[in-house]
N, C-alpha and C. Protein backbone atom coordinates (compact mmCIF):
# COMPACT_ATOMS: atom_id res chain seq x y z
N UNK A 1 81.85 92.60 81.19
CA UNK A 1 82.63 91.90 82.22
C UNK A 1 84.02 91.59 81.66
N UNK A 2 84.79 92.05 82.38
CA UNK A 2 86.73 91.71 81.71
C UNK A 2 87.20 90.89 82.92
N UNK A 3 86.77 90.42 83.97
CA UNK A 3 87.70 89.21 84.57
C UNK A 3 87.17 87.99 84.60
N UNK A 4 87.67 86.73 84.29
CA UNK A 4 87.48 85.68 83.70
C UNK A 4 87.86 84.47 84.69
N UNK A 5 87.15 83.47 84.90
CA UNK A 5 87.69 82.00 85.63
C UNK A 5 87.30 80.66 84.00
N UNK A 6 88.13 80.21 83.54
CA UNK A 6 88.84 79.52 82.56
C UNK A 6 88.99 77.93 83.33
N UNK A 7 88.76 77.24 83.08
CA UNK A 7 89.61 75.51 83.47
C UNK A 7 90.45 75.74 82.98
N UNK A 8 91.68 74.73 82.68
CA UNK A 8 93.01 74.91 81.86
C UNK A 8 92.43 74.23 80.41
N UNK A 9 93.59 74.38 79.70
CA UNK A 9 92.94 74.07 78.18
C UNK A 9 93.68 73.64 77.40
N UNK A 10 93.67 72.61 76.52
CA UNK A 10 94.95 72.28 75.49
C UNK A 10 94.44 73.35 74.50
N UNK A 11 95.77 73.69 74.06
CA UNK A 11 95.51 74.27 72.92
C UNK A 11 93.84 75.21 72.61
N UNK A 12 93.16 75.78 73.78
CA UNK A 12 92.02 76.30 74.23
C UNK A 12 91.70 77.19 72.79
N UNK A 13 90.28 77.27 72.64
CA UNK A 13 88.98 77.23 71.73
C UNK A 13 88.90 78.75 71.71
N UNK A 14 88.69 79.31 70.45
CA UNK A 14 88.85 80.79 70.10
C UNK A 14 87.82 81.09 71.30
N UNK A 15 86.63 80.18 71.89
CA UNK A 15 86.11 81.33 72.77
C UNK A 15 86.48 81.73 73.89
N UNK A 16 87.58 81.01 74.15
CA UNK A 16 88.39 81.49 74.95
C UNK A 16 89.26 82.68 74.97
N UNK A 17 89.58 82.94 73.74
CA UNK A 17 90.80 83.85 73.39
C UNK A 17 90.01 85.10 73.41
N UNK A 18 88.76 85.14 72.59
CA UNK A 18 87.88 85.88 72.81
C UNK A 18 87.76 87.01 74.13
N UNK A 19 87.29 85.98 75.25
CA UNK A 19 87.28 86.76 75.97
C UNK A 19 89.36 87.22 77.14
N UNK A 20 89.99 86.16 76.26
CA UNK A 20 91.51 86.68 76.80
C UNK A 20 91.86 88.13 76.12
N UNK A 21 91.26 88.60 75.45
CA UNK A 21 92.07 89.51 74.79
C UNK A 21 91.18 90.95 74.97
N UNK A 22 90.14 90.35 75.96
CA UNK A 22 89.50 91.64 76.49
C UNK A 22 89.54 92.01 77.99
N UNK A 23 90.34 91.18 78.48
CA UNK A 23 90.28 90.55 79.81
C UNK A 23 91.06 91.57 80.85
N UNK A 24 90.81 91.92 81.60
CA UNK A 24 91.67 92.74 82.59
C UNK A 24 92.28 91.57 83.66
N UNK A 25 91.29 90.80 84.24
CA UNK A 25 92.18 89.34 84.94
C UNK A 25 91.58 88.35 85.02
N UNK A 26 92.45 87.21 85.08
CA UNK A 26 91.94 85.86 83.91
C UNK A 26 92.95 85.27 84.97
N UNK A 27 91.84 84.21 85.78
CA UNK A 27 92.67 82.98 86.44
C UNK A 27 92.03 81.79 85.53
N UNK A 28 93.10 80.55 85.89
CA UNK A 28 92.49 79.35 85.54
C UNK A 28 92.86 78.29 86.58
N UNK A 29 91.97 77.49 86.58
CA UNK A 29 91.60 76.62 87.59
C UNK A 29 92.23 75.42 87.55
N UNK A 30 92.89 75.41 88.95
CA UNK A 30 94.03 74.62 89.33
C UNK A 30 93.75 73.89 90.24
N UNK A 31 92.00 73.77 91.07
CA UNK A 31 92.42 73.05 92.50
C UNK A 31 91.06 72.23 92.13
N UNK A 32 90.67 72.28 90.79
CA UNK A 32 88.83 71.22 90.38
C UNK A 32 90.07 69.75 90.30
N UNK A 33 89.11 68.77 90.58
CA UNK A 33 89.26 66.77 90.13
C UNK A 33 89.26 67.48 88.57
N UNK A 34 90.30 66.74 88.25
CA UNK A 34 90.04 66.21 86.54
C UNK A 34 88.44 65.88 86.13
N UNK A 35 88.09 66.36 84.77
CA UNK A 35 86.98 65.98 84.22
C UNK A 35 87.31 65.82 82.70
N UNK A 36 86.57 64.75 82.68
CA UNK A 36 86.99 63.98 81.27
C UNK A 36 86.21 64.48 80.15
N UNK A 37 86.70 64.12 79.43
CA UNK A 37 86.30 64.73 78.07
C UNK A 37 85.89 66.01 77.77
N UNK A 38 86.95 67.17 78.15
CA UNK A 38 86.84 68.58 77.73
C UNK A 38 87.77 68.99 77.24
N UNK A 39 88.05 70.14 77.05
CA UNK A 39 88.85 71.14 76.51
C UNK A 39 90.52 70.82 77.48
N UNK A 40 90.34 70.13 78.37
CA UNK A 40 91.32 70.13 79.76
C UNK A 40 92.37 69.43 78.92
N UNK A 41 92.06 68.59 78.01
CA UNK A 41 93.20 67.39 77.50
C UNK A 41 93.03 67.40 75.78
N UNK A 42 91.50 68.22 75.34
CA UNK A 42 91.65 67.82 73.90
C UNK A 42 91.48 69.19 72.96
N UNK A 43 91.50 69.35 72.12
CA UNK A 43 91.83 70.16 71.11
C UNK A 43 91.09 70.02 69.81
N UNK A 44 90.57 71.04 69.17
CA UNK A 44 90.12 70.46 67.78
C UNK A 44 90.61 71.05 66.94
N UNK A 45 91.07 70.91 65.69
CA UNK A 45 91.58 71.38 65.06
C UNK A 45 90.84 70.85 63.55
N UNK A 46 91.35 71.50 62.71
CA UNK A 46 90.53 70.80 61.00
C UNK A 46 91.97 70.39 59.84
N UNK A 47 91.45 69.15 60.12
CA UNK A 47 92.52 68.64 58.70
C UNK A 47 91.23 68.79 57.56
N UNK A 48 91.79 67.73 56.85
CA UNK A 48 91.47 67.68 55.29
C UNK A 48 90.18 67.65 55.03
N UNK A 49 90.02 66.34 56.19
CA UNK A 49 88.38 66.11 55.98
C UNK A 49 87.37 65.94 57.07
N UNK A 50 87.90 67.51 57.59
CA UNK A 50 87.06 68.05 58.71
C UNK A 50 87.64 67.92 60.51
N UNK A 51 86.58 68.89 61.14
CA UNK A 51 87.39 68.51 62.07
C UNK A 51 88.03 67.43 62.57
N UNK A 52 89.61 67.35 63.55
CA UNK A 52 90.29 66.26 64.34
C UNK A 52 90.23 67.00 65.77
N UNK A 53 90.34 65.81 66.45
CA UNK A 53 90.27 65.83 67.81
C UNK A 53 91.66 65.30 68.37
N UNK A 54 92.31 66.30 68.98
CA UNK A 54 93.68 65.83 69.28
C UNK A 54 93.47 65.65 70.84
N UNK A 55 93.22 64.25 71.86
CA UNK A 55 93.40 63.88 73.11
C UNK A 55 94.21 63.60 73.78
N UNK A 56 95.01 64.52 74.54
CA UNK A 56 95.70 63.86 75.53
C UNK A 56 95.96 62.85 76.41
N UNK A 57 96.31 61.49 75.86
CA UNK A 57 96.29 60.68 77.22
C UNK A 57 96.36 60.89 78.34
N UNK A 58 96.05 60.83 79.43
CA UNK A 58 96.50 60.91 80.89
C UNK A 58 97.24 59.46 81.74
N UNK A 59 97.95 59.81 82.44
CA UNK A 59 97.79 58.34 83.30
C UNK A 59 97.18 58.34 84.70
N UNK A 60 96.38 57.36 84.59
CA UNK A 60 95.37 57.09 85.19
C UNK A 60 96.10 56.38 86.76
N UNK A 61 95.76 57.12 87.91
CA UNK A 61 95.57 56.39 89.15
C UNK A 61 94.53 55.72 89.57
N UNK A 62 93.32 55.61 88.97
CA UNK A 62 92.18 54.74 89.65
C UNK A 62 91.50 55.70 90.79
N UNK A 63 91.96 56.96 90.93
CA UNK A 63 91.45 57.56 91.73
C UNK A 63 89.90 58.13 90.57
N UNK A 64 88.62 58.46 91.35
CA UNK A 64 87.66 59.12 90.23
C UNK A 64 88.07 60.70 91.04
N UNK A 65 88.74 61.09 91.49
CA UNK A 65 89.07 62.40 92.06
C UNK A 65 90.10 62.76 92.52
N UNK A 66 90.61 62.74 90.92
CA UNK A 66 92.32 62.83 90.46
C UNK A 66 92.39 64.69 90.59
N UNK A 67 92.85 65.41 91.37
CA UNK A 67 93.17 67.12 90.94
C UNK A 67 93.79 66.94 90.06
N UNK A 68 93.76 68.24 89.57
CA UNK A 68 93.58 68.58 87.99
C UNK A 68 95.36 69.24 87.96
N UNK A 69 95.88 69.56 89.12
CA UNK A 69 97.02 69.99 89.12
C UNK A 69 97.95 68.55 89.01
N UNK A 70 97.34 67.47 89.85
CA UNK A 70 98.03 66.76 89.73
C UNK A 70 98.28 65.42 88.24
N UNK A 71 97.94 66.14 87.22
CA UNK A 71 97.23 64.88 86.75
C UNK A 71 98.40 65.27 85.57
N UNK A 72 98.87 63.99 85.43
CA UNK A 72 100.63 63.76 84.18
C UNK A 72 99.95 63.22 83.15
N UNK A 73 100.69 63.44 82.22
CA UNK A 73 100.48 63.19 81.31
C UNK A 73 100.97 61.56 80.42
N UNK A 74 100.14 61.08 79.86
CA UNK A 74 101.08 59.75 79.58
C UNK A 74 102.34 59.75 79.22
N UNK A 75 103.40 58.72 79.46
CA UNK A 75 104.65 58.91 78.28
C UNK A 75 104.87 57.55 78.00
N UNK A 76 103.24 56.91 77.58
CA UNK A 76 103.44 56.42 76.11
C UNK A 76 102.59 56.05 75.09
N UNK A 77 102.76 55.62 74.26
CA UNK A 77 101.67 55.27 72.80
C UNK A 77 102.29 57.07 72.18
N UNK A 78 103.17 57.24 72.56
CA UNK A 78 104.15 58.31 71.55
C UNK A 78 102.84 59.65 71.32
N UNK A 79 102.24 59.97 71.84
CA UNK A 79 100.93 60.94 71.32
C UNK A 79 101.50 62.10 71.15
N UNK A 80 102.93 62.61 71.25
CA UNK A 80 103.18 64.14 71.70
C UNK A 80 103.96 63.70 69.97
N UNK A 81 104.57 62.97 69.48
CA UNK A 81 104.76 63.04 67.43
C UNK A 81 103.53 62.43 67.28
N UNK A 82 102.52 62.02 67.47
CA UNK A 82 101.03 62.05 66.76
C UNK A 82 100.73 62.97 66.56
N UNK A 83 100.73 63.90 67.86
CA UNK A 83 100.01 65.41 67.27
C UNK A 83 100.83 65.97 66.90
N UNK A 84 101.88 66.03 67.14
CA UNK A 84 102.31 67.31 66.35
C UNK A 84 102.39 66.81 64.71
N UNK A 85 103.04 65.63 64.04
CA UNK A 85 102.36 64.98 62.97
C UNK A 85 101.28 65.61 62.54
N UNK A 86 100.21 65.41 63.30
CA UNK A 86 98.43 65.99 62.89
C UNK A 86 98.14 67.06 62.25
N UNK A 87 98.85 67.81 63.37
CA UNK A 87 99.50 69.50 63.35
C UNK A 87 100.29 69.45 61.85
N UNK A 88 101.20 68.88 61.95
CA UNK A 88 101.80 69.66 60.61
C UNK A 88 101.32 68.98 59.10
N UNK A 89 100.58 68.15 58.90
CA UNK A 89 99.59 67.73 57.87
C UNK A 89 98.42 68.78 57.82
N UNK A 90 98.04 68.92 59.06
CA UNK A 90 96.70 69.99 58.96
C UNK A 90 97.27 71.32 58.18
N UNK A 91 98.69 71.62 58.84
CA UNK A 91 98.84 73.16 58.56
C UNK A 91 99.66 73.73 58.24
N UNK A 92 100.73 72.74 57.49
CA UNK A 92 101.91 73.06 56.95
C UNK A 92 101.97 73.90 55.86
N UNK A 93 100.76 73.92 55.00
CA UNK A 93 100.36 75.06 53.90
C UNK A 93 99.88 76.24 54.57
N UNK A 94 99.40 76.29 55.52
CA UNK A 94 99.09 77.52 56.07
C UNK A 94 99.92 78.60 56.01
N UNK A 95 99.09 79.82 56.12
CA UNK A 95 100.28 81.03 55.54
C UNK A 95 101.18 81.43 56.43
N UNK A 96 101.13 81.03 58.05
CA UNK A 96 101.97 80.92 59.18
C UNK A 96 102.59 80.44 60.25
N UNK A 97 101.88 79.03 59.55
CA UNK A 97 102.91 78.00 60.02
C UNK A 97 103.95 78.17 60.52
N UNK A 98 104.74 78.00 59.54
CA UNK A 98 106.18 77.98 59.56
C UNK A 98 106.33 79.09 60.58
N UNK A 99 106.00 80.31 60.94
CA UNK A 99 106.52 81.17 61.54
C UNK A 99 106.42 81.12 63.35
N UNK A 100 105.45 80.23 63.65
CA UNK A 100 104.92 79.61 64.67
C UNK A 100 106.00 77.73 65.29
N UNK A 101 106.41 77.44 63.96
CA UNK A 101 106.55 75.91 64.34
C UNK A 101 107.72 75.77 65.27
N UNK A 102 108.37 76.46 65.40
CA UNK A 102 109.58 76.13 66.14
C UNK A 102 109.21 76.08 67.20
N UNK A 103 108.90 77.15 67.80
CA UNK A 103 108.57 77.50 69.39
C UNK A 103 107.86 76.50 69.97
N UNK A 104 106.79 76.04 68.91
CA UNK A 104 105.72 74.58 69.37
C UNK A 104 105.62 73.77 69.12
N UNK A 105 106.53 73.55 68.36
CA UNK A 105 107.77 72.38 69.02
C UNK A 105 108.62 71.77 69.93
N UNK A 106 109.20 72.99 70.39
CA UNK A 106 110.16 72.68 71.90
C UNK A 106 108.64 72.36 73.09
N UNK A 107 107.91 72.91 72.49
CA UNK A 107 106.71 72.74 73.86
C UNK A 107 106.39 71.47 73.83
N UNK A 108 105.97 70.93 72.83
CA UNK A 108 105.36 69.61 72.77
C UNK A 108 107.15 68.94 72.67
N UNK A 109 107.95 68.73 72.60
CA UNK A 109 109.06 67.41 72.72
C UNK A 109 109.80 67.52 73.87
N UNK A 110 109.01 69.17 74.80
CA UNK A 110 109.69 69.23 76.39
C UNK A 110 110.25 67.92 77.09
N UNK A 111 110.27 68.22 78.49
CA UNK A 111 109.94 67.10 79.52
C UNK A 111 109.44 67.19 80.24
N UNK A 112 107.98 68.55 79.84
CA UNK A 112 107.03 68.36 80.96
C UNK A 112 106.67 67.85 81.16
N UNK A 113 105.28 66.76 82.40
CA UNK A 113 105.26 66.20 82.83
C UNK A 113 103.58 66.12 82.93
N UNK A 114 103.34 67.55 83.31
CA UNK A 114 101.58 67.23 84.06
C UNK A 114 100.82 68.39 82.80
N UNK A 115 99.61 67.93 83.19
CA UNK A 115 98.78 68.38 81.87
C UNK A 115 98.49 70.34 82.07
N UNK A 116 98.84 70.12 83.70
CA UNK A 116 98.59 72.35 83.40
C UNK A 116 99.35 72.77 82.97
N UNK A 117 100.93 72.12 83.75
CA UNK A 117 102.11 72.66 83.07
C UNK A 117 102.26 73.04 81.47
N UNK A 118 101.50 71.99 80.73
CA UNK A 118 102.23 71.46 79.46
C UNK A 118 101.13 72.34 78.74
N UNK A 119 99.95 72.81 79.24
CA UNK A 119 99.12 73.71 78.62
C UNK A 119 99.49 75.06 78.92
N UNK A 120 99.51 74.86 80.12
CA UNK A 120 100.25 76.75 80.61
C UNK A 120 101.06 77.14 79.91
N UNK A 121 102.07 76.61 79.13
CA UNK A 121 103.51 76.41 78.36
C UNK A 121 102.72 77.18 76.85
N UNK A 122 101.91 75.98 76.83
CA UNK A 122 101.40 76.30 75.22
C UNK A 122 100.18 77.79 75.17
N UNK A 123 99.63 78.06 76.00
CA UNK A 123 98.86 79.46 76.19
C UNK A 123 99.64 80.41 76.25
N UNK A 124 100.61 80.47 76.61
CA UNK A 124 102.17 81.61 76.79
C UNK A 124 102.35 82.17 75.55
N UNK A 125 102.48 80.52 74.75
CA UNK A 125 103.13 80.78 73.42
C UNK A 125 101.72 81.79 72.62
N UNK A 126 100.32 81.40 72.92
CA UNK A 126 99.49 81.72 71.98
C UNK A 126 99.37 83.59 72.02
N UNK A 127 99.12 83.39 73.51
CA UNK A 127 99.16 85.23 74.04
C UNK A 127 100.05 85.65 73.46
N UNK A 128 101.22 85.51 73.70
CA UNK A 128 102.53 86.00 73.05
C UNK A 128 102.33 86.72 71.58
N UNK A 129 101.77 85.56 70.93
CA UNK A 129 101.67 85.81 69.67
C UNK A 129 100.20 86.60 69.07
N UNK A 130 99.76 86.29 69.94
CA UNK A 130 98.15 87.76 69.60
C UNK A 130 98.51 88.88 70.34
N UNK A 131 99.75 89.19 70.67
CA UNK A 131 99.62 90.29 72.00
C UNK A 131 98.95 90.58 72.87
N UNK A 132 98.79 89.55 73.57
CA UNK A 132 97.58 89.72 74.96
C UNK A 132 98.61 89.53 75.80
N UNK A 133 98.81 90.70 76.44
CA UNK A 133 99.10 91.47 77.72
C UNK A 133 98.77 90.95 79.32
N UNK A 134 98.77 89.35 79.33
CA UNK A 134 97.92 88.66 80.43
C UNK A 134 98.24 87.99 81.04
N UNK A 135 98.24 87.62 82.04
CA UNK A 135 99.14 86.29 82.49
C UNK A 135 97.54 85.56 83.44
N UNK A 136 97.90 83.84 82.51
CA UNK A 136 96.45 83.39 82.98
C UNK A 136 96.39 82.62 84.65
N UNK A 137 96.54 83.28 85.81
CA UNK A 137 96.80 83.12 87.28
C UNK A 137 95.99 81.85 87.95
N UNK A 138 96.58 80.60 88.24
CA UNK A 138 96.20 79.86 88.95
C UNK A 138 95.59 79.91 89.88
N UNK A 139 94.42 79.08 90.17
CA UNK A 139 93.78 79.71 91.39
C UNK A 139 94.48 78.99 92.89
N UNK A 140 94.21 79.43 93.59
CA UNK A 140 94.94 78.61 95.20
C UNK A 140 93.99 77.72 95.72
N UNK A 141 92.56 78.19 95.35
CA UNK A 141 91.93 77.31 96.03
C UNK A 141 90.42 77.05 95.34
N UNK A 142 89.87 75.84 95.80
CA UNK A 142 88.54 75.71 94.61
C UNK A 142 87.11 76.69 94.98
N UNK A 143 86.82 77.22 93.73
CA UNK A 143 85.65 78.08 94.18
C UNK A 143 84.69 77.54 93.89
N UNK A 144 83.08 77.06 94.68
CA UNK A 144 81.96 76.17 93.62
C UNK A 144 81.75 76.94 92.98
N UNK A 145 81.70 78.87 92.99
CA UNK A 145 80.91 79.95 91.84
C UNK A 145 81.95 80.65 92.21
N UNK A 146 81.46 81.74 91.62
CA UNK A 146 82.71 82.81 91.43
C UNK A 146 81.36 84.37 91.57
N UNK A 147 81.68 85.44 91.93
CA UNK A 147 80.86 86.41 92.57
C UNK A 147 80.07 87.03 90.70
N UNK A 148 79.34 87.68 91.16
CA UNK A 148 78.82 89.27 89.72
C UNK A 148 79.84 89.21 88.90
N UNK A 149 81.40 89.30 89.93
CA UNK A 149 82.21 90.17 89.37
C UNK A 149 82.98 89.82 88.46
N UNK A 150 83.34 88.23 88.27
CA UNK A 150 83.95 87.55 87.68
C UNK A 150 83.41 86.61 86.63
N UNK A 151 83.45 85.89 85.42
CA UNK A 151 82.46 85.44 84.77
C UNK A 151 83.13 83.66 84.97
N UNK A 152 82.33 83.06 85.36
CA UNK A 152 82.75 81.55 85.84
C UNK A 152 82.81 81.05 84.20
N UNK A 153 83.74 80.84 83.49
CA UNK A 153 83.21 80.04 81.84
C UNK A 153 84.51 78.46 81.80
N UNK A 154 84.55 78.15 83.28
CA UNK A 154 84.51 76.42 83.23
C UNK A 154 83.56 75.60 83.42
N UNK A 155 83.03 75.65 82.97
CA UNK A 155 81.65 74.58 82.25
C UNK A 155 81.29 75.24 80.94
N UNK A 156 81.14 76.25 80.90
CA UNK A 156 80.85 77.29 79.52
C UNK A 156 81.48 77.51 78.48
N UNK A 157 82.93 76.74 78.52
CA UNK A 157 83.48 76.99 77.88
C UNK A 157 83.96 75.25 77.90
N UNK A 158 82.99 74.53 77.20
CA UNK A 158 83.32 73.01 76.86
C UNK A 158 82.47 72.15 75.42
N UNK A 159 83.46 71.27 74.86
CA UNK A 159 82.32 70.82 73.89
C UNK A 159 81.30 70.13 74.55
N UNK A 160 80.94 69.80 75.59
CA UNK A 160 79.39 69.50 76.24
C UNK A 160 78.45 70.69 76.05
N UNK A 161 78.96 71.84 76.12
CA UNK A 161 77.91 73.50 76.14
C UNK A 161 77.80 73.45 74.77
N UNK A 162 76.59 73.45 74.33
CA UNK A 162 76.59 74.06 72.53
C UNK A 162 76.87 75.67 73.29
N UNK A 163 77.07 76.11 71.61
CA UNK A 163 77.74 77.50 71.42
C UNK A 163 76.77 78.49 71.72
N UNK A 164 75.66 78.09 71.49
CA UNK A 164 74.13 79.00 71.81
C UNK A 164 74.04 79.20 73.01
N UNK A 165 74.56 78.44 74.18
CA UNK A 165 74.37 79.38 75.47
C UNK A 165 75.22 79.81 75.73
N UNK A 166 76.47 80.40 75.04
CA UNK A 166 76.94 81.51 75.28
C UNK A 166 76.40 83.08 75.00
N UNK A 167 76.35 83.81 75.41
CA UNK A 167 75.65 84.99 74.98
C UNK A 167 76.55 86.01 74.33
N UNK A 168 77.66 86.05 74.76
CA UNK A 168 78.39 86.70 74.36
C UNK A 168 79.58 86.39 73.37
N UNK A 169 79.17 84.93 72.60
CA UNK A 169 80.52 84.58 72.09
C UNK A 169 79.63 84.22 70.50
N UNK A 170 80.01 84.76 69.37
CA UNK A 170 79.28 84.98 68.08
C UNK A 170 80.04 84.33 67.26
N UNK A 171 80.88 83.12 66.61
CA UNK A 171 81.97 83.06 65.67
C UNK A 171 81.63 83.64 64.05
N UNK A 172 82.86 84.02 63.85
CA UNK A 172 83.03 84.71 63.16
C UNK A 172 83.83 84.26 61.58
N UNK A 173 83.23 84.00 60.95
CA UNK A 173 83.99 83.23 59.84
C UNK A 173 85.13 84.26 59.28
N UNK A 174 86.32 83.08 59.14
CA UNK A 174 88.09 83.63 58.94
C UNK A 174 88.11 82.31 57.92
N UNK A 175 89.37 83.02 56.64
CA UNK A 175 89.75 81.61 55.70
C UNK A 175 90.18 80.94 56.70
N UNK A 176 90.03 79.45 56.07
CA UNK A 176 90.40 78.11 57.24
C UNK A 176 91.27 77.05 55.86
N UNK A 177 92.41 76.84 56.07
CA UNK A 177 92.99 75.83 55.19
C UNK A 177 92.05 74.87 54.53
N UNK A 178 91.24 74.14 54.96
CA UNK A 178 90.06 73.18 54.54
C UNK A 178 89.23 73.76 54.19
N UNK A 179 88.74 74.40 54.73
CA UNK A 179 87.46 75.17 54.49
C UNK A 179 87.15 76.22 53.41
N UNK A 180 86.00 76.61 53.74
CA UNK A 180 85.14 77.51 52.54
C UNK A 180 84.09 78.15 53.70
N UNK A 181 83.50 79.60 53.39
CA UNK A 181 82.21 80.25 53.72
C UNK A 181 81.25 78.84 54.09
N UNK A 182 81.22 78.64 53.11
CA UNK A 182 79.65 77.51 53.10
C UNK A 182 79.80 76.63 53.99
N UNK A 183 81.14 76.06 54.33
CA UNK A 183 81.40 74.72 55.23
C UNK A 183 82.23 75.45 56.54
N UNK A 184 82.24 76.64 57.30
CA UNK A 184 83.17 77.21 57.59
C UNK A 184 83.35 75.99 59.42
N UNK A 185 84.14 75.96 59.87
CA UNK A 185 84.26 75.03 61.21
C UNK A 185 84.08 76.35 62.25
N UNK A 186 83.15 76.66 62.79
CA UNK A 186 83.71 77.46 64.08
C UNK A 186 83.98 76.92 65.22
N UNK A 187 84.62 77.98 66.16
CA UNK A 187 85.16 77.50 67.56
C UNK A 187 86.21 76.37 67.37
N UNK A 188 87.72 76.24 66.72
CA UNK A 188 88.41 75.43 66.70
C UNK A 188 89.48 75.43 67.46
N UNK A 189 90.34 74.97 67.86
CA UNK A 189 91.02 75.74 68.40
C UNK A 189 92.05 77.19 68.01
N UNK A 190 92.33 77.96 69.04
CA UNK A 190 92.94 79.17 68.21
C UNK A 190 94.22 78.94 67.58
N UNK A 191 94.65 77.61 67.49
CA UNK A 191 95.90 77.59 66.74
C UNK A 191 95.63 77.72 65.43
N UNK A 192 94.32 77.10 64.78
CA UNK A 192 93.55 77.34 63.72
C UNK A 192 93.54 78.78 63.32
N UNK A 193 93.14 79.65 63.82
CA UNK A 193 92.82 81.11 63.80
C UNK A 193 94.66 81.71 63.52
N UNK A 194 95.41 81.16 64.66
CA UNK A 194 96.66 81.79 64.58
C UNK A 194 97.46 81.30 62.90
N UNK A 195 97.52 80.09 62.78
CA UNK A 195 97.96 79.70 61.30
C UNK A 195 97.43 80.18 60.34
N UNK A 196 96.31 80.29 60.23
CA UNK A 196 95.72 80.85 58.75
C UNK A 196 95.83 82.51 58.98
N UNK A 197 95.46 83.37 60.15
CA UNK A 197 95.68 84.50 59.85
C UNK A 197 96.67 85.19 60.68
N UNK A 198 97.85 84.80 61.70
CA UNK A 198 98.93 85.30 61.99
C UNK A 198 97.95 86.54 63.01
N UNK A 199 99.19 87.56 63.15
CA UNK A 199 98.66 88.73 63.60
C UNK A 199 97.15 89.52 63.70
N UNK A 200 96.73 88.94 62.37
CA UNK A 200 95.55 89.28 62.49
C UNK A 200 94.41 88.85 62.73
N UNK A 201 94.71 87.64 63.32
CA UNK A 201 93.90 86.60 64.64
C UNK A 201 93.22 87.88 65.93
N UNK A 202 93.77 88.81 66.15
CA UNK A 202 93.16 89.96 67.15
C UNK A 202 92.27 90.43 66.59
N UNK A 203 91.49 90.32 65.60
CA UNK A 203 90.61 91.25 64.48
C UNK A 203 89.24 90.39 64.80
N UNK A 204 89.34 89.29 64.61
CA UNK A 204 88.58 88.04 64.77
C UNK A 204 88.03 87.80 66.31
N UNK A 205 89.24 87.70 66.83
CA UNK A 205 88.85 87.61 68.72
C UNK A 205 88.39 88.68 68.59
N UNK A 206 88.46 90.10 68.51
CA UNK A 206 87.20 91.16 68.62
C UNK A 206 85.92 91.07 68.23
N UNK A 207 85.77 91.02 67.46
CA UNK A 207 84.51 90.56 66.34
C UNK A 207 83.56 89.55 67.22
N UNK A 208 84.12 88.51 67.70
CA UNK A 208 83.43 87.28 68.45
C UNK A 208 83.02 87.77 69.34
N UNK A 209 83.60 88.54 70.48
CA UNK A 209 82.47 88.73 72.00
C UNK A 209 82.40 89.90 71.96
N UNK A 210 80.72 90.02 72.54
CA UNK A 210 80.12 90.83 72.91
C UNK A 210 79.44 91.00 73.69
C-alpha cells in the first residue's frame, strides 16, 4: 500500500517517514478535534539520559472539540527557546547538526501561529532533506475510515499504539548520539535519524517498512 492518511505531527516519528518515502499520496488530517497527548504537539527525541519529550503548549479555549486546524499555539512560558535549547544540547555533537540548524531555526523563531502550520513548515524541511518527492495534502473534510485503498495510520501512528501492532513498521537500529546497540531508542523522532546520519537517513526509512 503507497497512499497514506497521517494526523499532523511535530517533528513526526521515523514511522512515519517510513512509510513517506514510499508513498505515492500522503494526506494529513486537517478537519479531526484536537487530541491530546500524541504525536499532534509532542516529539521525542534522546538527550543524555534517554529519551525527552518535547510538548507543545496549546492555548486552550475550553472548548473539548477544539479542530485541529484551528488550534494556536501558546506564546508563552517561552517553549519555542526551550526546545530548540533541548535540540541543541541533544545534538550539537551530532555529525549533522550543524548542517540542518539554520533552516530549523527560522521555523521554530517564525511567527507562526497554529500547530499545522508550524508542523507543516517543519515536515517540508524534513522531506526536503531525505528527498521525498511529496507534498503531505490536507484533507477538506473529516473521514471516520478511509477505503482498502488508503492506509488510515492516525491512531497507528501514536505513542498510545505500542509498535507491535504495526505490521509493517520493524525499527531498525542506526548510531544514536546517546546511545549504543544494547540500549538503542527506537521510533524517535526523525530528526534523530536525520542528525546522526544526514543523507543516509533514506537507507534506514527503507529497511523499516514492509
Amino acid at each position: 500500500m503507497t497512499d497514506f492518511l497521517f494526523a499532523t505531527a511535530y517533528m513526526g516519528p521515523i514511522q512515519q517517514y517510513a512509510r513517506l518515502i514510499r508513498a505515492t499520496h500522503a494526506w494529513e488530517e486537517h478537519c479531526e478535534n484536537y487530541v491530546k497527548q500524541t504525536y499532534r504537539n509532542r516529539a521525542v527525541i534522546l538527550g543524555a539520559n534517554g529519551p525527552v519529550a518535547l510538548t507543545i503548549p496549546i492555548e486552550h479555549s475550553g472548548d473539548n472539540h477544539m479542530p485541529i486546524g484551528q488550534v494556536t499555539m501558546s506564546r508563552h512560558n517561552n517553549w519555542r527557546h526551550i526546545h530548540w535549547q533541548t535540540l541543541v544540547s541533544a545534538y550539537e555533537s551530532s555529525p549533522f547538526f550543524q548542517f540542518y540548524a539554520d533552516d530549523l531555526h527560522a521555523v521554530y523563531f517564525s511567527d507562526i501561529e497554529h500547530l499545522v502550520d508550524f508542523n507543516a513548515a517543519l515536515s517540508r524541511l524534513f522531506l526536503q532533506w531525505l528527498f521525498i518527492d511529496i507534498t503531505l495534502e490536507p484533507t477538506a473534510e473529516y473521514l471516520p475510515k478511509t477505503d482498502g485503498f488508503i492506509e488510515d495510520c492516525r491512531t497507528l501512528i501514536s505513542p498510545k499504539t505500542p509498535l507491535t501492532l504495526d505490521p509493517h513498521f520493524h525499527p531498525v537500529p542506526y548510531s544514536q548520539t546517546f546511545g549504543t546497540q544494547a540500549d538503542f531508542s527506537p521510533n524517535l523522532s526523525v530528526a534523530d535519524l536525520l542528525f546522526n546520519l544526514g543523507p543516509e537517513s533514506r537507507l534506514i526509512l527503507r529497511a523499516c517498512y514492509e
